[in-house]
N, C-alpha and C. Protein backbone atom coordinates (compact mmCIF):
# COMPACT_ATOMS: atom_id res chain seq x y z
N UNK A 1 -10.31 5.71 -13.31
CA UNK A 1 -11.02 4.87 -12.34
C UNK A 1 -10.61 5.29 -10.93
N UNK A 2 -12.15 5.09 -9.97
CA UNK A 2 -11.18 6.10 -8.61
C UNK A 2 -11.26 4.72 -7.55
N UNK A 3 -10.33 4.81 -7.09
CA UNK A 3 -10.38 3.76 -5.96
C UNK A 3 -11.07 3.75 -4.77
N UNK A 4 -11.30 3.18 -4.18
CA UNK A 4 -12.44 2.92 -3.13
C UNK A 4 -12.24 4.05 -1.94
N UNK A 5 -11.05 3.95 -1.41
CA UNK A 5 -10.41 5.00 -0.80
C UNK A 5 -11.02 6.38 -1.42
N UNK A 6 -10.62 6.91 -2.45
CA UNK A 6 -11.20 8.11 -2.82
C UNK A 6 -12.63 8.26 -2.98
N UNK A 7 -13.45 6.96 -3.40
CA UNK A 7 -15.09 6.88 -3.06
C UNK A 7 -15.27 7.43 -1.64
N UNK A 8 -14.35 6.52 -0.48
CA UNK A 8 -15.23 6.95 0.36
C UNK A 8 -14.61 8.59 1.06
N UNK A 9 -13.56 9.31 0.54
CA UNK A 9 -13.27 10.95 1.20
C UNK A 9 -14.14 11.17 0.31
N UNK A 10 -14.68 11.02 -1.29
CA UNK A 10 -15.75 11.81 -1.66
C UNK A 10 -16.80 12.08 -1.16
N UNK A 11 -17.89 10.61 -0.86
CA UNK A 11 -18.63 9.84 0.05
C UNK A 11 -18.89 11.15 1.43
N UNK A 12 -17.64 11.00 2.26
CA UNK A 12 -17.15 11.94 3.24
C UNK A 12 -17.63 13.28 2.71
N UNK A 13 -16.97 13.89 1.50
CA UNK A 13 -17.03 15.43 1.93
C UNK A 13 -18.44 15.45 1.39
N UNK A 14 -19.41 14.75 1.18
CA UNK A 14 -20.80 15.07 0.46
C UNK A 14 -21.42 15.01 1.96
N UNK A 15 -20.85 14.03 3.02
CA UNK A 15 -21.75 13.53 3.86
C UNK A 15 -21.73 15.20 4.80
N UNK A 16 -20.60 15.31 5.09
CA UNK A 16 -20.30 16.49 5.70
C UNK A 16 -21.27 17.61 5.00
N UNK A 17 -21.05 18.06 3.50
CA UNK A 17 -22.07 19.20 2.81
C UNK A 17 -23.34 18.99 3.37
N UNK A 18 -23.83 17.76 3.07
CA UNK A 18 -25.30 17.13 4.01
C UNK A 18 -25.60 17.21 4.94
N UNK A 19 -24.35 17.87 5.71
CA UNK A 19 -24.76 17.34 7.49
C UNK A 19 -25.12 15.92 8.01
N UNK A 20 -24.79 15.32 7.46
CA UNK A 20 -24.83 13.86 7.55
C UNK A 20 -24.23 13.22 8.78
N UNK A 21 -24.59 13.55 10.06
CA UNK A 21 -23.76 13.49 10.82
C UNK A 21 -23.17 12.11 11.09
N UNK A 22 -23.88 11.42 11.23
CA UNK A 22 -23.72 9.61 11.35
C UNK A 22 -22.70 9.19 10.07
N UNK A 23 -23.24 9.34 9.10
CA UNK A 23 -22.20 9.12 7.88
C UNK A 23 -20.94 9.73 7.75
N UNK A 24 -20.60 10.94 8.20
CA UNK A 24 -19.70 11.79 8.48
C UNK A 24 -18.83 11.35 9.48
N UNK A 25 -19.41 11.05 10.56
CA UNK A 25 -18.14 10.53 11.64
C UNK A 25 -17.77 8.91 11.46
N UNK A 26 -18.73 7.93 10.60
CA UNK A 26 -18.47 6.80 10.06
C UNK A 26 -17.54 6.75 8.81
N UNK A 27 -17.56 7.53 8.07
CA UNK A 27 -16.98 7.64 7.26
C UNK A 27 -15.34 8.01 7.80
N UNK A 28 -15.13 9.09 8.37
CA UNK A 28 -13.99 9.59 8.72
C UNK A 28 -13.01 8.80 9.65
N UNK A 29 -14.06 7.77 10.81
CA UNK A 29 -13.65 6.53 11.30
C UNK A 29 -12.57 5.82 10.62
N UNK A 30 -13.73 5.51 9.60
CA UNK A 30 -12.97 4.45 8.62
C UNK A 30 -12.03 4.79 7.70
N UNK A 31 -12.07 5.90 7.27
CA UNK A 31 -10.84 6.45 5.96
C UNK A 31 -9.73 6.95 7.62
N UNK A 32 -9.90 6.93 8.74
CA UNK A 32 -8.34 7.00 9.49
C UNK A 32 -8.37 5.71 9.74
N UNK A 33 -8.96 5.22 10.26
CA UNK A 33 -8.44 3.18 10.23
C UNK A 33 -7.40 2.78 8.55
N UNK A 34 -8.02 3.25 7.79
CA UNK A 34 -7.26 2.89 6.68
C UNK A 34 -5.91 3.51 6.83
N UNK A 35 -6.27 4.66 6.86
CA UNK A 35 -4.58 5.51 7.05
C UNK A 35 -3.93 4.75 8.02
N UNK A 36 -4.32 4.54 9.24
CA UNK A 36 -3.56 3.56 10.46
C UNK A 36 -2.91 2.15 9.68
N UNK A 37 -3.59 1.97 8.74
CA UNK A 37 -3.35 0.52 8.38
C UNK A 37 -2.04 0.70 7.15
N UNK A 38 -2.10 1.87 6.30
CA UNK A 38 -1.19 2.53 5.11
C UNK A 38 0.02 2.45 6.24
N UNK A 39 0.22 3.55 7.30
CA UNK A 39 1.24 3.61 8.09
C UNK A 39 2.20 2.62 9.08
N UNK A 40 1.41 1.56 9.12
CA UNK A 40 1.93 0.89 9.92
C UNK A 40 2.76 -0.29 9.08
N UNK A 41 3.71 -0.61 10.05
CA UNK A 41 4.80 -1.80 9.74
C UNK A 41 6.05 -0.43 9.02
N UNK A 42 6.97 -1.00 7.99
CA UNK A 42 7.98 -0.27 8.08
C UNK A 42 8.55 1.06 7.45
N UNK A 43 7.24 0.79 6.22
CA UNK A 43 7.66 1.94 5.39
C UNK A 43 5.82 2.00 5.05
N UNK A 44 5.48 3.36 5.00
CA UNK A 44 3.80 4.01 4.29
C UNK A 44 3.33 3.76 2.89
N UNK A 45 2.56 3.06 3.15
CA UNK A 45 2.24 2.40 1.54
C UNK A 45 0.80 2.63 1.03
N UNK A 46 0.57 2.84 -0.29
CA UNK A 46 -0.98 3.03 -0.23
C UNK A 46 -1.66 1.80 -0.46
N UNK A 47 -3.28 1.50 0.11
CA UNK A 47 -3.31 0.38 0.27
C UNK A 47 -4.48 -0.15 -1.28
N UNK A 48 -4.15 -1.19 -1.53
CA UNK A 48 -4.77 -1.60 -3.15
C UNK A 48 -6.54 -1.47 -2.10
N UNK A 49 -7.45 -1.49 -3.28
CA UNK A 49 -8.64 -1.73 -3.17
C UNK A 49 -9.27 -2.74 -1.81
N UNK A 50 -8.41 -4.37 -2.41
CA UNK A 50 -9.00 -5.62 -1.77
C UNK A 50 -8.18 -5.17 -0.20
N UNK A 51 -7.25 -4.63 -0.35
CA UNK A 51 -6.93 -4.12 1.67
C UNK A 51 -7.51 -2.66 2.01
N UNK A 52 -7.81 -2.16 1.38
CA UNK A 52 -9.31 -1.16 1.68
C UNK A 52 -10.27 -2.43 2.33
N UNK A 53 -10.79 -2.81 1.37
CA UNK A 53 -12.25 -3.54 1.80
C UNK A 53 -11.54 -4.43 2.95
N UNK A 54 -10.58 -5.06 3.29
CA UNK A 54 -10.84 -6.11 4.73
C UNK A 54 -11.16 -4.75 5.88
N UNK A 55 -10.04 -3.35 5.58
CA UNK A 55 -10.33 -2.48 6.77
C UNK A 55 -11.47 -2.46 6.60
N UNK A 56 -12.48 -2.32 6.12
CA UNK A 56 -13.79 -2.07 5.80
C UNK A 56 -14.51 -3.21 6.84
N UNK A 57 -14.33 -4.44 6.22
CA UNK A 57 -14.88 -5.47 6.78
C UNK A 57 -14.60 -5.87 8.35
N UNK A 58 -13.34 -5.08 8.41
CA UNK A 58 -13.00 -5.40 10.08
C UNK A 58 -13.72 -4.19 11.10
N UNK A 59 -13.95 -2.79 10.27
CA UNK A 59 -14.57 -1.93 10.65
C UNK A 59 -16.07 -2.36 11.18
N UNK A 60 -16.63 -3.02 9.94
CA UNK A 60 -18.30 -3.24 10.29
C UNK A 60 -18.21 -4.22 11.12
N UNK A 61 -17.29 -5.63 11.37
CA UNK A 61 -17.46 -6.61 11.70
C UNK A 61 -17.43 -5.69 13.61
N UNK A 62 -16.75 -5.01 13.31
CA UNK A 62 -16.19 -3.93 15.58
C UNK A 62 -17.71 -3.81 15.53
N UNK A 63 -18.28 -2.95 14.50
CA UNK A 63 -19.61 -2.19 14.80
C UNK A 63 -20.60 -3.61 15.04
N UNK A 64 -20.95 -4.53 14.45
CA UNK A 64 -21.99 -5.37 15.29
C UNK A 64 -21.36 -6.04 16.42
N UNK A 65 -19.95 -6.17 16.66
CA UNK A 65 -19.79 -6.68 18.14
C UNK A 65 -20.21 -5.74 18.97
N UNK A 66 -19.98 -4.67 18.98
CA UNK A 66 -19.92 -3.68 19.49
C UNK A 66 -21.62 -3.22 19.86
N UNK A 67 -22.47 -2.93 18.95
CA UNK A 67 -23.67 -3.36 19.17
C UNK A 67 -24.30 -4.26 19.94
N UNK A 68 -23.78 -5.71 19.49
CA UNK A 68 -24.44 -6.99 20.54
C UNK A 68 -24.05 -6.34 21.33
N UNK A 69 -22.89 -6.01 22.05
CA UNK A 69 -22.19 -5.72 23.75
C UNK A 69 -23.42 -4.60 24.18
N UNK A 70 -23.41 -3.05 23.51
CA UNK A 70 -24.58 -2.56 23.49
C UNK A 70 -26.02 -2.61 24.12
N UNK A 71 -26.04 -3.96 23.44
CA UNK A 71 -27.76 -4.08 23.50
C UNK A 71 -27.37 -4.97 24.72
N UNK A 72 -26.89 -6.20 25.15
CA UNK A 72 -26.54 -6.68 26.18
C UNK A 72 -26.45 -6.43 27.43
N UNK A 73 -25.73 -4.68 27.00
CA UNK A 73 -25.72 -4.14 28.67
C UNK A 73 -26.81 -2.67 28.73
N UNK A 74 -27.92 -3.24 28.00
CA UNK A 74 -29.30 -2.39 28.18
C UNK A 74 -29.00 -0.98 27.45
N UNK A 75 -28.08 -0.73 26.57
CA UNK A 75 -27.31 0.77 26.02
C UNK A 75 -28.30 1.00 24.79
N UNK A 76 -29.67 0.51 24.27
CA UNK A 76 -30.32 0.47 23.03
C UNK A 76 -30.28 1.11 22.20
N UNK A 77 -29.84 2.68 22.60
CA UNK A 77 -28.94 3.88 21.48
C UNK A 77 -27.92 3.31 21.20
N UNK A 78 -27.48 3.06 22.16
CA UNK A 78 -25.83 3.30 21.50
C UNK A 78 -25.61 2.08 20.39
N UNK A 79 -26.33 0.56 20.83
CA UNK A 79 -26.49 -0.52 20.11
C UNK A 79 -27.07 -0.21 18.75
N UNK A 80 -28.18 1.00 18.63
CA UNK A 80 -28.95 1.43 17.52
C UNK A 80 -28.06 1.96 16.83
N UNK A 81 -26.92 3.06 17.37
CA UNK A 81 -26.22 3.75 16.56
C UNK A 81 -25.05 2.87 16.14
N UNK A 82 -24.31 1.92 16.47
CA UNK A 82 -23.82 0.83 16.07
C UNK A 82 -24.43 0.16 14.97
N UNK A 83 -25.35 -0.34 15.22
CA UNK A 83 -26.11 -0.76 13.81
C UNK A 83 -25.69 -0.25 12.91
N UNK A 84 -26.38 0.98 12.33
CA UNK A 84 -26.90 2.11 12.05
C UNK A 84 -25.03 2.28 11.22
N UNK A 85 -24.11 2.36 11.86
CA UNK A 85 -22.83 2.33 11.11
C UNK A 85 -22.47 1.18 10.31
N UNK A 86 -23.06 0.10 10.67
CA UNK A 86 -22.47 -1.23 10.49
C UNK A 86 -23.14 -1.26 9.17
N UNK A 87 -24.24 -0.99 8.60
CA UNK A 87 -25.06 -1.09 7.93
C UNK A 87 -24.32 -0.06 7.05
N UNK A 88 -24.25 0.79 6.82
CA UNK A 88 -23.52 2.04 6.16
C UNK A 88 -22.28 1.62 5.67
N UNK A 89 -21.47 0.66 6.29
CA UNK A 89 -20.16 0.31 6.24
C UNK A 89 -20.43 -0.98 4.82
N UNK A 90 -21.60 -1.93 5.22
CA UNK A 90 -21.72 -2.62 4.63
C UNK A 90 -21.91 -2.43 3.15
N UNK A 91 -22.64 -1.42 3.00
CA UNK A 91 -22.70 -0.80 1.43
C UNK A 91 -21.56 -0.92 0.64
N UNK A 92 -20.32 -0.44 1.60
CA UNK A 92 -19.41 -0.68 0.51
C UNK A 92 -18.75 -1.90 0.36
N UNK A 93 -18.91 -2.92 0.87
CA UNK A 93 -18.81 -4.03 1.17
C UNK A 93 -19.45 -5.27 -0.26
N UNK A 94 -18.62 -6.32 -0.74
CA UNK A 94 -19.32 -7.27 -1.79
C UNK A 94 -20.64 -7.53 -1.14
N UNK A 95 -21.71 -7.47 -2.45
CA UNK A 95 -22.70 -8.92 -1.52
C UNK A 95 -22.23 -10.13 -0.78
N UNK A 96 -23.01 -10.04 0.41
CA UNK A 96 -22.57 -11.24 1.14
C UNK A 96 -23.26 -12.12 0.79
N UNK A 97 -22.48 -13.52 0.83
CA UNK A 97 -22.95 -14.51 0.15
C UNK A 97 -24.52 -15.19 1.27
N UNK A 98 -25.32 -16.01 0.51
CA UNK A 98 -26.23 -16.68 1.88
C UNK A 98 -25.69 -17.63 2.03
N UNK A 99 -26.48 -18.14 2.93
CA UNK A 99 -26.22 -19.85 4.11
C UNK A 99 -26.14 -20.97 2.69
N UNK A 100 -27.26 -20.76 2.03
CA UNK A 100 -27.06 -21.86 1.19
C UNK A 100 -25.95 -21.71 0.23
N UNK A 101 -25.11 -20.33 -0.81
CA UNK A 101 -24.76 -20.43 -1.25
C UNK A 101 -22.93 -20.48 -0.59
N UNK A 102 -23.02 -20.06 0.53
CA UNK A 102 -22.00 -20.57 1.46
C UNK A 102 -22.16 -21.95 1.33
N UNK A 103 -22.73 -22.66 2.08
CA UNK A 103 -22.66 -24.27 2.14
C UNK A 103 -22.33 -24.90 0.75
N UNK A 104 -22.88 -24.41 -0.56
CA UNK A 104 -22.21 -25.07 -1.95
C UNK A 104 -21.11 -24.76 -2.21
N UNK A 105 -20.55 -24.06 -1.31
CA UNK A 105 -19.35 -23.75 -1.96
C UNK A 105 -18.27 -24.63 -0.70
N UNK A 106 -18.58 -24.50 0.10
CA UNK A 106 -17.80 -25.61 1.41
C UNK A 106 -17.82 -26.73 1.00
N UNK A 107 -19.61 -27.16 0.45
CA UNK A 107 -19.54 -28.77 0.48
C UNK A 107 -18.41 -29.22 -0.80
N UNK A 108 -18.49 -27.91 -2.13
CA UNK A 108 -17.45 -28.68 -2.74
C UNK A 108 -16.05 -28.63 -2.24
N UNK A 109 -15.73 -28.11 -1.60
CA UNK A 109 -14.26 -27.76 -1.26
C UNK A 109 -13.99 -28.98 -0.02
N UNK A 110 -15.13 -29.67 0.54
CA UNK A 110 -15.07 -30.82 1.35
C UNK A 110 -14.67 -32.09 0.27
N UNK A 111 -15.41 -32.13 -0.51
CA UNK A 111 -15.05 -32.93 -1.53
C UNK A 111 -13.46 -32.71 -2.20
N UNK A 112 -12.96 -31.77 -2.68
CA UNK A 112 -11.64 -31.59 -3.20
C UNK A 112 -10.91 -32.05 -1.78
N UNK A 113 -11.11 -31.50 -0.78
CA UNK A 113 -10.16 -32.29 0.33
C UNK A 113 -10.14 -33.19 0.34
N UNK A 114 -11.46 -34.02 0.28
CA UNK A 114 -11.42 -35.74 0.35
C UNK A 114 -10.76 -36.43 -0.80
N UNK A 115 -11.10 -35.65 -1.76
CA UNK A 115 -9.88 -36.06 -2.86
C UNK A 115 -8.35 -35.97 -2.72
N UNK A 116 -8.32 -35.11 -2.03
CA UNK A 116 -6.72 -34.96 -1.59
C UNK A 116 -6.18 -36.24 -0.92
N UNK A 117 -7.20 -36.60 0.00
CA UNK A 117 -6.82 -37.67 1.36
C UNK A 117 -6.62 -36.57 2.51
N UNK A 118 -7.54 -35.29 2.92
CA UNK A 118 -7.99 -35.24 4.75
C UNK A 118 -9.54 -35.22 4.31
N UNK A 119 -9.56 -35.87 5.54
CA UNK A 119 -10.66 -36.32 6.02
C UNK A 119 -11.26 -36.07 7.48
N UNK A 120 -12.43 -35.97 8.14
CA UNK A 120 -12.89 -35.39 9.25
C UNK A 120 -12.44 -34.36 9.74
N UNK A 121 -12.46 -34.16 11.24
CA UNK A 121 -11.61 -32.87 11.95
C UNK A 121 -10.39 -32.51 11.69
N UNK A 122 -9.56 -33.55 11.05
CA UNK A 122 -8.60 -32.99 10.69
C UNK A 122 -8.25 -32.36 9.67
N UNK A 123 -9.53 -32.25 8.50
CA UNK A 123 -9.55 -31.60 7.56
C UNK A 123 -9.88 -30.35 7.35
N UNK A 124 -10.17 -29.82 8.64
CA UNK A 124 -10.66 -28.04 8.68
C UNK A 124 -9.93 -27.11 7.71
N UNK A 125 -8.00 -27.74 8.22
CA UNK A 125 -7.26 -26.28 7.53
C UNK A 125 -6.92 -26.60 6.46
N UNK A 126 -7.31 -27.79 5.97
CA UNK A 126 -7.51 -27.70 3.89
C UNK A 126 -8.77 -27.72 3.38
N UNK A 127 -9.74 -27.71 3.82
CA UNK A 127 -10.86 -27.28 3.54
C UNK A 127 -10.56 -25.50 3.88
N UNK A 128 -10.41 -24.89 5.05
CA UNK A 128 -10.84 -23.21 4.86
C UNK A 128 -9.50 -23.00 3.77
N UNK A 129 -8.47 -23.45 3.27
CA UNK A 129 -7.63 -22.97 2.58
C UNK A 129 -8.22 -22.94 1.17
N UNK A 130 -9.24 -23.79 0.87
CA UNK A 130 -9.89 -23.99 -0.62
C UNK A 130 -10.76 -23.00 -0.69
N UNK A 131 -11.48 -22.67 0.58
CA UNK A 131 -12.76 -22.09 0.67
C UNK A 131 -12.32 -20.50 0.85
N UNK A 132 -11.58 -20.12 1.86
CA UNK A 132 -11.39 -18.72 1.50
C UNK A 132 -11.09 -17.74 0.66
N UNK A 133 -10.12 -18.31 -0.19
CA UNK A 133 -10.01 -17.60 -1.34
C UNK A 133 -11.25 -17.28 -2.41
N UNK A 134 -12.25 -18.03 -2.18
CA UNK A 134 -13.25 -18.50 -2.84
C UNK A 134 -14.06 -17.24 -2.30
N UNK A 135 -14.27 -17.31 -1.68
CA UNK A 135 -15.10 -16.59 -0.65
C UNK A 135 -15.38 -15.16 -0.03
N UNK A 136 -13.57 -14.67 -0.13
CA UNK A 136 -13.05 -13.59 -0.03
C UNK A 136 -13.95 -12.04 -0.10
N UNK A 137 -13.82 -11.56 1.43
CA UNK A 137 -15.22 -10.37 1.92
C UNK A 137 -16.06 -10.67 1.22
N UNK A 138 -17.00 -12.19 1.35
CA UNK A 138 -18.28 -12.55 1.13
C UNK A 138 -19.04 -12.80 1.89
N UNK A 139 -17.69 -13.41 2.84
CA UNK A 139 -18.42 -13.95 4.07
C UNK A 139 -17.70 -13.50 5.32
N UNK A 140 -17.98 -13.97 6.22
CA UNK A 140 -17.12 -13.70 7.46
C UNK A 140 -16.49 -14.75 8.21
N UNK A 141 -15.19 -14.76 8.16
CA UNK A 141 -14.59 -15.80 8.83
C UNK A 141 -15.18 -16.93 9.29
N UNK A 142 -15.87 -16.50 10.80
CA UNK A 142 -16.32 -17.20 11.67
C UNK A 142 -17.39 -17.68 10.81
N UNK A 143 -18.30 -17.18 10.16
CA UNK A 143 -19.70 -18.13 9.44
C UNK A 143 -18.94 -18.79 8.29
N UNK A 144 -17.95 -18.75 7.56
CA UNK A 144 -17.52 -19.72 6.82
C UNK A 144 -16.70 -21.16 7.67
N UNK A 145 -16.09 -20.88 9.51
CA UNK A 145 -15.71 -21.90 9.72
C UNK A 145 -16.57 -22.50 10.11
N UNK A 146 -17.59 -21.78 10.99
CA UNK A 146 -19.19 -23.05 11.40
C UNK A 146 -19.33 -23.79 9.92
N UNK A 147 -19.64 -23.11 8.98
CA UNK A 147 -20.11 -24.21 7.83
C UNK A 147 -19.66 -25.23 7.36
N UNK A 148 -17.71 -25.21 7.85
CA UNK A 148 -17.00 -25.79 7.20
C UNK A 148 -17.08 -27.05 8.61
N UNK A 149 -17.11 -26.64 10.16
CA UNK A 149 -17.10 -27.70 10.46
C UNK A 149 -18.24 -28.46 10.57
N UNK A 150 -19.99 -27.66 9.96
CA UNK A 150 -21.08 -28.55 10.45
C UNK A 150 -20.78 -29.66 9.14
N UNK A 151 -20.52 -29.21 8.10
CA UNK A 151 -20.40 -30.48 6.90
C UNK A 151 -19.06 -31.45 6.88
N UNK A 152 -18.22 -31.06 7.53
CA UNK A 152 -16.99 -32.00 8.02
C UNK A 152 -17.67 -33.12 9.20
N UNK A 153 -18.25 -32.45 10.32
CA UNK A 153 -18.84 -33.57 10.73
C UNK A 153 -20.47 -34.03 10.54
N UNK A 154 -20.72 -33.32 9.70
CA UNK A 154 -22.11 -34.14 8.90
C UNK A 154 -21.62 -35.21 7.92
């Protein structure tokens, strides 16, 4: 079985045979972000699958900020070619979950909190503690905490 890591230098050296240029320098991006991430702290470690995929997810998540900023300051290539990675990145990425099947999964985890005893705003950080694990590179942070606080105060 090959690990994700080695998917994507394979991924890489096909994109390169292809001339793939976009895929090629996206790819290579991201397999040195990973290496940055193996190397750092105290001792070089290789990284399991599920810390592949957050570099992954933190990779695509730069490329659409990076885009909005882009398109914002009138750059429409450069915003296009942002895309254009983000989208590529996403492939290797779980299906992301939708709005609705996000929200069934908050509203029950609102409920297990209320079973606990928190309740309202103060129940955010035992509600995302039920919900993320749940959730895990399905969704994205920030759209799992909007959901969690529109049904906390709905």
């Amino acid at each position: 079985m090959t690990t994700l890591k080695e998917k994507l230098k394979a991924d890489l050296d096909a994109a390169i045979r292809g001339r793939d240029e976009l895929r090629s320098s996206t790819l290579r991006l991201t397999i040195t972000a990973i290496t940055m991430e193996e190397v750092s702290g105290k001792s070089k470690r290789e990284l399991s699958d599920d810390e592949v995929l957050k570099v992954i997810a933190k990779e695509a998540k730069k490329r659409r900020e990076a885009a909005e900023a882009f398109a914002q300051g009138g750059r429409a290539e450069s915003a296009e070619r942002e895309r254009a990675e983000g989208v590529l990145l996403d492939a290797y990425l779980p299906k992301q979950l939708s709005d609705e099947e996000l929200d069934g999964i908050v509203a029950a985890a609102v409920e297990e909190a209320k079973a606990a005893g928190a309740e309202g705003p103060r129940a955010m950080g035992a509600v995302m503690k039920i919900v993320n694990p749940k959730v895990a590179g399905q969704a994205d942070g920030g759209r799992v905490a909007a959901s969690v606080k529109k049904l906390l105060a709905g």
